[in-house]
C-alpha atoms as a PDB file:
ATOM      1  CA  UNK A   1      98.774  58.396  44.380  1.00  0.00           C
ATOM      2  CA  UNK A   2      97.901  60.120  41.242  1.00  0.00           C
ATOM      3  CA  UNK A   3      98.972  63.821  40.048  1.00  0.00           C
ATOM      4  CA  UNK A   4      95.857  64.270  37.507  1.00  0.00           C
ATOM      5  CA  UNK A   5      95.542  67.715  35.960  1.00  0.00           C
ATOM      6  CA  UNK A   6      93.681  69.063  33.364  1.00  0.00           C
ATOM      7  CA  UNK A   7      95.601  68.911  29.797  1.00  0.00           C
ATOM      8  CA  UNK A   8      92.986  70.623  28.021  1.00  0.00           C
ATOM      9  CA  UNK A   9      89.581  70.201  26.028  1.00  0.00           C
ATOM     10  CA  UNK A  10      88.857  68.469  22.937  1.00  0.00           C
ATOM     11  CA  UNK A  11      86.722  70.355  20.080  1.00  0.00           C
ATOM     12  CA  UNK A  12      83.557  69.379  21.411  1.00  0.00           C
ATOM     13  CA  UNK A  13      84.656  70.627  24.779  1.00  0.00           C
ATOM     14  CA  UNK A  14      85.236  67.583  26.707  1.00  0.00           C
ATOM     15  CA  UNK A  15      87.688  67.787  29.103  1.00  0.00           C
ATOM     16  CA  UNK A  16      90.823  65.493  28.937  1.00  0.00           C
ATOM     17  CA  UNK A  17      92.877  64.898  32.026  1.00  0.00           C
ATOM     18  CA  UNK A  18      96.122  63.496  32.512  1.00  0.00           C
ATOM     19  CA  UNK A  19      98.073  61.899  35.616  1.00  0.00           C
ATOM     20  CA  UNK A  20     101.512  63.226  35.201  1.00  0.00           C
ATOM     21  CA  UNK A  21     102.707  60.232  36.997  1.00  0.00           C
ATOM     22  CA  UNK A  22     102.169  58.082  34.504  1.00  0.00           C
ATOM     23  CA  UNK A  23     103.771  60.811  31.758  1.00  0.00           C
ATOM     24  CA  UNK A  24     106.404  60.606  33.474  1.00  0.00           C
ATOM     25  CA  UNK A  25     107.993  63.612  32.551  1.00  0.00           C
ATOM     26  CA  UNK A  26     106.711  66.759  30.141  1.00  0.00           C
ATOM     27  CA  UNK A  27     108.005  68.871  27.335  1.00  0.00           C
ATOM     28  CA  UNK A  28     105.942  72.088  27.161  1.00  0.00           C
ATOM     29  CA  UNK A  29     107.412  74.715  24.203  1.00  0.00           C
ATOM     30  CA  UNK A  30     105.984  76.686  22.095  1.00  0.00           C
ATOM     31  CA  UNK A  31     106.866  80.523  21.066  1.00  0.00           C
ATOM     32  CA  UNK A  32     106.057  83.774  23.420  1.00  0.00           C
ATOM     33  CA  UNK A  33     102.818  84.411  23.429  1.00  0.00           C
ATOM     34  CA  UNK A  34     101.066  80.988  22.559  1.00  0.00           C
ATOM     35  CA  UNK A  35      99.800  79.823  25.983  1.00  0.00           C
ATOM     36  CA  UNK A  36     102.545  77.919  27.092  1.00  0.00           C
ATOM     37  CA  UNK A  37     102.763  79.572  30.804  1.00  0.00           C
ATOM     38  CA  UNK A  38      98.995  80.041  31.242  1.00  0.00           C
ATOM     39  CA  UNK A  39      99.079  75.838  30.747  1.00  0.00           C
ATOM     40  CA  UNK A  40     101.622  75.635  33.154  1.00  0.00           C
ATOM     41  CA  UNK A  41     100.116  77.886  35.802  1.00  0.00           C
ATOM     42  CA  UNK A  42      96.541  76.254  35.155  1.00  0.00           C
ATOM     43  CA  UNK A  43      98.810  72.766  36.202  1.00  0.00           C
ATOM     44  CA  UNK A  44     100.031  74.609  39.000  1.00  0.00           C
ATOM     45  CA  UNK A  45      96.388  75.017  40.286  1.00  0.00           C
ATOM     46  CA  UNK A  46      95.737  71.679  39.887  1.00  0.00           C
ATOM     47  CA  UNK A  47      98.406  70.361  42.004  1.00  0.00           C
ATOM     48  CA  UNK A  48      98.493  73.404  45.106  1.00  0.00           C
ATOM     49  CA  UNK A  49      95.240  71.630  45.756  1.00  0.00           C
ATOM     50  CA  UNK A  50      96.676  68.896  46.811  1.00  0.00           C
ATOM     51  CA  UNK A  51      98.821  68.751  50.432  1.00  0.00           C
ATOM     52  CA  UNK A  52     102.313  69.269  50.635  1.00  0.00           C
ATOM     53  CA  UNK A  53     102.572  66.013  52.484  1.00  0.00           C
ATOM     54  CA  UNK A  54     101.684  64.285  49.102  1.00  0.00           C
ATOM     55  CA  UNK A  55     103.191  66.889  46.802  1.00  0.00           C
ATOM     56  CA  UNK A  56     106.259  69.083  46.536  1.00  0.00           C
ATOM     57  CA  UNK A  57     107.706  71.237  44.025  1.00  0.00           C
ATOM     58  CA  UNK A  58     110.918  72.556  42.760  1.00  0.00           C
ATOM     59  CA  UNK A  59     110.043  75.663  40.920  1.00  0.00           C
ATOM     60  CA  UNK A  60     112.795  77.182  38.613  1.00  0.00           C
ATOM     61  CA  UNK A  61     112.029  80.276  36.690  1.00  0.00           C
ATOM     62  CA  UNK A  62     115.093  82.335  35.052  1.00  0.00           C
ATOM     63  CA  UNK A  63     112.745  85.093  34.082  1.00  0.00           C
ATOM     64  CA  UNK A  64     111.602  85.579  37.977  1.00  0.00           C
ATOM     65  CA  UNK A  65     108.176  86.185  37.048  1.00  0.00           C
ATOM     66  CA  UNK A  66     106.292  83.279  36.038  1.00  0.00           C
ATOM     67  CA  UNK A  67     106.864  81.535  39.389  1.00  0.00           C
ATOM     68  CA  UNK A  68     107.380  83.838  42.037  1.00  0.00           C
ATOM     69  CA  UNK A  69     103.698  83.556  43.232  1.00  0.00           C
ATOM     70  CA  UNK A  70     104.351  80.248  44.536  1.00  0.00           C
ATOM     71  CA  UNK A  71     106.633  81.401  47.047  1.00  0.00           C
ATOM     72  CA  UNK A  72     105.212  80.812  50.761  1.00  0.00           C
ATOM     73  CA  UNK A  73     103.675  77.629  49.836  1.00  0.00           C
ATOM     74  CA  UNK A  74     104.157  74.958  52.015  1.00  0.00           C
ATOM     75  CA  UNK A  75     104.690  72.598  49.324  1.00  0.00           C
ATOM     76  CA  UNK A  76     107.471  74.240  47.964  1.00  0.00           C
ATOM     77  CA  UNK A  77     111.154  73.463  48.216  1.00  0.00           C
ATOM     78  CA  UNK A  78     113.343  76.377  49.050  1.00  0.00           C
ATOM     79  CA  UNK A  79     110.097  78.402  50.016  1.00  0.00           C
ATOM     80  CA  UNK A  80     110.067  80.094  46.664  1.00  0.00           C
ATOM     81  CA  UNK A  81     111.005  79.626  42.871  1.00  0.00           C
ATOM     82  CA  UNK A  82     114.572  79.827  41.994  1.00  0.00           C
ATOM     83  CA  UNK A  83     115.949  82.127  39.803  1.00  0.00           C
ATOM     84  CA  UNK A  84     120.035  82.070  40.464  1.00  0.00           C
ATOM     85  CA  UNK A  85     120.767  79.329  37.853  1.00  0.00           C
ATOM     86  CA  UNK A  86     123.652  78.124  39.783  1.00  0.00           C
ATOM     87  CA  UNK A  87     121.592  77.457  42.591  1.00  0.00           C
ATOM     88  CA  UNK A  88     118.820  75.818  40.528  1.00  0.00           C
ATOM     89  CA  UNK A  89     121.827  73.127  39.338  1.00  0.00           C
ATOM     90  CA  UNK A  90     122.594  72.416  42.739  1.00  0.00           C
ATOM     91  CA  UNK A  91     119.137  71.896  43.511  1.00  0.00           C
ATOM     92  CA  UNK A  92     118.616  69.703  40.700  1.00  0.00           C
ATOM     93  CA  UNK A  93     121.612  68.046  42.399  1.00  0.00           C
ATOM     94  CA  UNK A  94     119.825  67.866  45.897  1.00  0.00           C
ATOM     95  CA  UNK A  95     116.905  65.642  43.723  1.00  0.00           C
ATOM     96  CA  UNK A  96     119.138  63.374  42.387  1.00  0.00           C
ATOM     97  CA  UNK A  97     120.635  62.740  45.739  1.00  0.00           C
ATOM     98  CA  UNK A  98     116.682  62.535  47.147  1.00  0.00           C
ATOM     99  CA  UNK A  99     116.249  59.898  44.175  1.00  0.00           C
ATOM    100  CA  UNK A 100     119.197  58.358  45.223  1.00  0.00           C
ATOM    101  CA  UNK A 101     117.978  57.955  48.910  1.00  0.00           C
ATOM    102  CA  UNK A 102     114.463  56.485  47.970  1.00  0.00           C
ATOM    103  CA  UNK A 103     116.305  53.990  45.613  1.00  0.00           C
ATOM    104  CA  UNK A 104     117.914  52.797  48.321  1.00  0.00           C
ATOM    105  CA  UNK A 105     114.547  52.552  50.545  1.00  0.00           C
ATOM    106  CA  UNK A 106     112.971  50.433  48.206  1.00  0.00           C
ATOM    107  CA  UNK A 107     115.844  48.278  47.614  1.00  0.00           C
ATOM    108  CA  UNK A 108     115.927  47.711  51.383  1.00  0.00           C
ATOM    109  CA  UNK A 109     112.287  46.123  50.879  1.00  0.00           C
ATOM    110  CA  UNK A 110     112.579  44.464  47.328  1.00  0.00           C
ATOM    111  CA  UNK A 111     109.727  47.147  45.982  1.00  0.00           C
ATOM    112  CA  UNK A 112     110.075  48.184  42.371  1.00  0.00           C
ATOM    113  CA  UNK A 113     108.027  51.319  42.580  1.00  0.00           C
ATOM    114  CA  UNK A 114     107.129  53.823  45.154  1.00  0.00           C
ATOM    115  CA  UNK A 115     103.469  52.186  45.405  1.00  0.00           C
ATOM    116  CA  UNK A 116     102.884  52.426  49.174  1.00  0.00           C
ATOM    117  CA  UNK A 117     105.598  54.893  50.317  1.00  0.00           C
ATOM    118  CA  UNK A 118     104.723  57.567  52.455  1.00  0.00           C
ATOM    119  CA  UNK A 119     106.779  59.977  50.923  1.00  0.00           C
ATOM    120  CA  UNK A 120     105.495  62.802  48.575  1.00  0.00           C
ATOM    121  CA  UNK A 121     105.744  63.334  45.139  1.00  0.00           C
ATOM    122  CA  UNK A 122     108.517  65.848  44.068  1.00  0.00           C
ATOM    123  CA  UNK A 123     107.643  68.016  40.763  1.00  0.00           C
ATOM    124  CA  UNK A 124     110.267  69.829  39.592  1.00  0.00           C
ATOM    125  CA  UNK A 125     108.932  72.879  37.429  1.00  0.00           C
ATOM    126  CA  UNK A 126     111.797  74.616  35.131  1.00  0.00           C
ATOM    127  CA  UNK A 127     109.898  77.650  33.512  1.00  0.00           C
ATOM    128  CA  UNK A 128     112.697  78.152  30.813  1.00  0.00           C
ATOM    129  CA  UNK A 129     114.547  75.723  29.837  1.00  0.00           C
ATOM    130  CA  UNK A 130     116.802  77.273  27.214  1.00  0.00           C
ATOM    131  CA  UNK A 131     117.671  79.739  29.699  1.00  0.00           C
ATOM    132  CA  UNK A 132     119.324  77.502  32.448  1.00  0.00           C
ATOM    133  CA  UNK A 133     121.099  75.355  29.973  1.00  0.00           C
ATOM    134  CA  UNK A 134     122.820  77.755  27.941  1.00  0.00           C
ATOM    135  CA  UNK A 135     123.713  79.750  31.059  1.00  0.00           C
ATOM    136  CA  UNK A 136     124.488  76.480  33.419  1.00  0.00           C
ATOM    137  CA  UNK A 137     124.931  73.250  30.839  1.00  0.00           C
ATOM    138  CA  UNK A 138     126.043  71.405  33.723  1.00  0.00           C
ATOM    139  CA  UNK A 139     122.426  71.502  34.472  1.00  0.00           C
ATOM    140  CA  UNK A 140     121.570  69.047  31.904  1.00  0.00           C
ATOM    141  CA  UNK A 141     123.476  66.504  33.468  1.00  0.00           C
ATOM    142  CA  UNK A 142     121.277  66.357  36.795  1.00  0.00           C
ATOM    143  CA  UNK A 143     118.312  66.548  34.266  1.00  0.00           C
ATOM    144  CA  UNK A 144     118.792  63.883  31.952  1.00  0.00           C
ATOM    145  CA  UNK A 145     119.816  61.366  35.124  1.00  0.00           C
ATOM    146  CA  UNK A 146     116.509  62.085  36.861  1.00  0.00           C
ATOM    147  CA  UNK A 147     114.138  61.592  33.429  1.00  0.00           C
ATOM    148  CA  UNK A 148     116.137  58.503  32.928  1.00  0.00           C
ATOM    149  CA  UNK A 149     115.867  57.178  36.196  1.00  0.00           C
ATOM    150  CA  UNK A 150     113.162  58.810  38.700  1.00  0.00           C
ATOM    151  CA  UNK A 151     109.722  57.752  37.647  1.00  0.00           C
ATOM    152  CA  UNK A 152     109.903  54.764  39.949  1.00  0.00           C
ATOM    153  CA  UNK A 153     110.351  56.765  43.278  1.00  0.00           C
ATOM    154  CA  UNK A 154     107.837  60.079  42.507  1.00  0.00           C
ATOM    155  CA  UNK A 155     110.013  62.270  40.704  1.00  0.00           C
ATOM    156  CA  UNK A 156     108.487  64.391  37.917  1.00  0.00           C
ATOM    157  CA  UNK A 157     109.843  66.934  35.359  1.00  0.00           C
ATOM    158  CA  UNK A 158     107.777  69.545  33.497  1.00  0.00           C
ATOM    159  CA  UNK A 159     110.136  71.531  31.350  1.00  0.00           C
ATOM    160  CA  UNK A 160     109.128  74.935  29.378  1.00  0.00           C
ATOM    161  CA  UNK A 161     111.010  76.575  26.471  1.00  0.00           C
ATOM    162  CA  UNK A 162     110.101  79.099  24.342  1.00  0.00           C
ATOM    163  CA  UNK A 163     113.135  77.957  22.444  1.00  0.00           C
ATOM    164  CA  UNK A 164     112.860  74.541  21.262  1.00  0.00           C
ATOM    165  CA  UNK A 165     115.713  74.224  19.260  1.00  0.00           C
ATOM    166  CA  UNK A 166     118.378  70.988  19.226  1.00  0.00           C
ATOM    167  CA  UNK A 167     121.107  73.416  21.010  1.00  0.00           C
ATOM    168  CA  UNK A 168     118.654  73.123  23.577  1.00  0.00           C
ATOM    169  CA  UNK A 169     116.810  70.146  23.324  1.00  0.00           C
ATOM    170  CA  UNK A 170     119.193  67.354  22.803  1.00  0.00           C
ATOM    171  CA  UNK A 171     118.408  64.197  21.450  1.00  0.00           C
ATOM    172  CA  UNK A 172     119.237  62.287  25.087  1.00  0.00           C
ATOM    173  CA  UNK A 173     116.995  64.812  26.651  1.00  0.00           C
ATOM    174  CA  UNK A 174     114.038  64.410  24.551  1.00  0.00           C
ATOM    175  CA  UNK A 175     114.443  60.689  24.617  1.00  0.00           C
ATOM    176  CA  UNK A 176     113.791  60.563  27.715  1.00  0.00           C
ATOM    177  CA  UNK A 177     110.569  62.594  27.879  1.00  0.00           C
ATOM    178  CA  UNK A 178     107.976  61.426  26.137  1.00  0.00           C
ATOM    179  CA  UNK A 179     105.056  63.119  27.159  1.00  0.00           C
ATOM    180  CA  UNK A 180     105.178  66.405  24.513  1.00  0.00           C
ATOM    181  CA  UNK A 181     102.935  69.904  24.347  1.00  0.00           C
ATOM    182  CA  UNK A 182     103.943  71.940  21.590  1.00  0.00           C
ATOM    183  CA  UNK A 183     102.080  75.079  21.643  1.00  0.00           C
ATOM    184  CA  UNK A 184     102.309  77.254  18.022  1.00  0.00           C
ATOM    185  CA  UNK A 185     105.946  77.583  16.639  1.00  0.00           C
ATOM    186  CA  UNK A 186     107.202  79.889  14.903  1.00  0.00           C
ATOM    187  CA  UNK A 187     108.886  77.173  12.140  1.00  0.00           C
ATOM    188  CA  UNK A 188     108.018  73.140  11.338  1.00  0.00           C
ATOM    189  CA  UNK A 189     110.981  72.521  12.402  1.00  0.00           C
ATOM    190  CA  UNK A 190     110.752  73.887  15.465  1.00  0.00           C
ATOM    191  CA  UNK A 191     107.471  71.771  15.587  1.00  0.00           C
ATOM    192  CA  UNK A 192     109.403  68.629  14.583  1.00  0.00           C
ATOM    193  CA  UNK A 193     111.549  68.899  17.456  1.00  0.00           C
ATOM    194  CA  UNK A 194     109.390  69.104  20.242  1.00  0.00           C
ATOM    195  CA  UNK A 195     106.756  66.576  18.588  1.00  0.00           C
ATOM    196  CA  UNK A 196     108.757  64.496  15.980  1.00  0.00           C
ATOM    197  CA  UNK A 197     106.319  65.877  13.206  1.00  0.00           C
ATOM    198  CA  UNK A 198     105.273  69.616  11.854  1.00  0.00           C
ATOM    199  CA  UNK A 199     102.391  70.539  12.598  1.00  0.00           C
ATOM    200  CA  UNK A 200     102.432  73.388  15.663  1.00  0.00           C
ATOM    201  CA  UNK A 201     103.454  76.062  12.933  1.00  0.00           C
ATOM    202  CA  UNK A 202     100.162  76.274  11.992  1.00  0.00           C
ATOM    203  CA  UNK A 203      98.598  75.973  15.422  1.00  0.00           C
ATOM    204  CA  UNK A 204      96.484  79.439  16.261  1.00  0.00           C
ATOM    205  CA  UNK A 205      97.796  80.852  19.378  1.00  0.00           C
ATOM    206  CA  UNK A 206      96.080  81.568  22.402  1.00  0.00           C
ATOM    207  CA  UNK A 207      96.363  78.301  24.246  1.00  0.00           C
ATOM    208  CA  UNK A 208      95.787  76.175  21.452  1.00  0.00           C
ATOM    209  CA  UNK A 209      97.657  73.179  21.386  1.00  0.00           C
ATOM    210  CA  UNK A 210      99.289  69.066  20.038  1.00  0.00           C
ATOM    211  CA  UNK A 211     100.220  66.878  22.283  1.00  0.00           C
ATOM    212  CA  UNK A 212     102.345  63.766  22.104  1.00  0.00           C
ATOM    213  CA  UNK A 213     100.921  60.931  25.295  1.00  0.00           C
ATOM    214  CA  UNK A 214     103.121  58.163  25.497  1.00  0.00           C
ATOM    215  CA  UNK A 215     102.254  55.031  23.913  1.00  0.00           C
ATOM    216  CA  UNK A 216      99.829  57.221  21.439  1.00  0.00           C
ATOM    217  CA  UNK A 217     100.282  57.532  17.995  1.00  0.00           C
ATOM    218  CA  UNK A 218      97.999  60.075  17.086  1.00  0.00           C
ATOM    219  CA  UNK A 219      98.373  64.006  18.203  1.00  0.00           C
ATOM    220  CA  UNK A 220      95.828  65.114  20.067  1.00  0.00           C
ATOM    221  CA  UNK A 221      94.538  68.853  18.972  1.00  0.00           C
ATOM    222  CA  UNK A 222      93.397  70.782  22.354  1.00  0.00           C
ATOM    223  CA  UNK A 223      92.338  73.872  23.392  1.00  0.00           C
ATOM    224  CA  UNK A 224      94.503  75.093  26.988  1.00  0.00           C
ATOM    225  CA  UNK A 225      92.515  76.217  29.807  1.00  0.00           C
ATOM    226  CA  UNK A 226      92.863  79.986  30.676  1.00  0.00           C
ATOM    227  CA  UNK A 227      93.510  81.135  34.181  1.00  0.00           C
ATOM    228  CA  UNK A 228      93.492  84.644  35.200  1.00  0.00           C
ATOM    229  CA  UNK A 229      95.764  85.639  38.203  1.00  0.00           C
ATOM    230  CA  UNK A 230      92.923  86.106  40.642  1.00  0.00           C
ATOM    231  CA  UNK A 231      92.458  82.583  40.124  1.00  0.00           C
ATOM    232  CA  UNK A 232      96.094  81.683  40.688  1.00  0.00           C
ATOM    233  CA  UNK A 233      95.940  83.738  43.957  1.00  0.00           C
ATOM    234  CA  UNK A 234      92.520  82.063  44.921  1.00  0.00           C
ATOM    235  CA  UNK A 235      94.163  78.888  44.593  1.00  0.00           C
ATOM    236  CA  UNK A 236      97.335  79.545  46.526  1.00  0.00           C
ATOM    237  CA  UNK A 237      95.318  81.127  49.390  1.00  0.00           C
ATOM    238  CA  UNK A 238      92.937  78.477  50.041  1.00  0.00           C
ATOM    239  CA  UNK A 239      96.390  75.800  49.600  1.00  0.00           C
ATOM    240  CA  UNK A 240      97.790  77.784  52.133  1.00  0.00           C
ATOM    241  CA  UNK A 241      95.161  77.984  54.570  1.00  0.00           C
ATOM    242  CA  UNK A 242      94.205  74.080  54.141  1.00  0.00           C
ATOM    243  CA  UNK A 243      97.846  73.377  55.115  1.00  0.00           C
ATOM    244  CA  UNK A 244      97.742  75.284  58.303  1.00  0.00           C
END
């Protein structure tokens, strides 16, 4: 089962899509302002579309905005977005124990992947990044053990920061994501860190983005896809009634 979304369009307006399966994992920073939660609420739609029996998500958001509309979806663990940060660690902690559990599945039947499992895809969606690890570092323990370790059984991380700094972003931790979208930064450095080059300092704002695909090279220069809130409300709505 795939999780395709839309990443963006190119600047002749074709769309490119991406299965965040295959990412496995995503980095998504980029200072206030630039687009950065409008991409991740346009993935959002995307994925509500799909049923909760092949989907689930773990929604953190510090800042108790960004996520909240979420809450009352079927497909979401806890029945809303998180915003305790102790709590969010020891949900990250009830993941790892879930990726623990399907390890143990498929070693029962010799399988290397989740190819053919019934269960669903868990996406764990952490709105701010910098703001659970500097107020709960043990979080980053749970973290970097499930983007070492849980794109074989479904598990997916899409992590946002408006503060991509190496305080926050480790070396470990970005090692192990390599699927990056760095929306415009306020310094190259800050661009270096979230795509290994400079570059995003000079990005325009307003959804406009680079983005580092695995096994790519070359940046790809995209334009985000805007969605206003009726549409995230049209979206959840017809998720909801689809799952009743």
């Amino acid at each position: 089962m795939t999780l395709d979304v839309l990443l963006g369009t190119d600047r002749v307006g074709r769309e490119v899509r991406i299965d965040l399966c295959t990412m496995p994992h995503l980095l998504v920073a980029g200072t206030t302002g630039s687009g950065k939660s409008v991409w991740i609420n346009s993935m959002m739609l995307d994925l509500v579309a799909l049923p909760p029996e092949r989907v689930r998500f773990l929604l953190i958001d510090p800042k108790r905005v960004e996520l909240a509309m979420y809450g009352g979806l079927p497909h979401v663990v806890y029945g809303q977005a998180i915003w305790d940060m102790s709590v969010a660690a020891r949900a990250l902690d009830w993941v790892a124990t879930q990726m623990e559990q399907r390890f143990a599945l498929l070693a029962a039947t010799y399988a290397r992947n989740d190819a053919g499992q019934d269960w669903p895809k868990i996406v764990i969606v952490i709105d701010e990044l910098a703001n659970l690890l500097l107020t709960n570092p043990d979080a980053e323990r749970p973290i970097i053990r499930l983007a070492s370790m849980s794109r074989a059984v479904g598990i997916h991380l899409v992590m946002a920061t408006q503060r991509p700094d190496a305080t926050v972003l480790s070396g470990l931790l970005r090692g192990n994501v390599p699927a990056r979208i760095a929306f415009a930064t306020m310094t190259a450095a800050e661009s270096r860190i979230i795509l290994d080059e400079t570059g995003a300092e000079r990005l325009a704002g307003k959804g406009e983005m680079l983005v580092r695909l695995p096994g790519n090279r070359t940046l790809l220069n995209l334009q985000g896809r805007y969605v206003s809130d009726e549409q995230i409300e049209a979206g959840i709505r017809n998720a909801i009634e689809a799952a009743v």
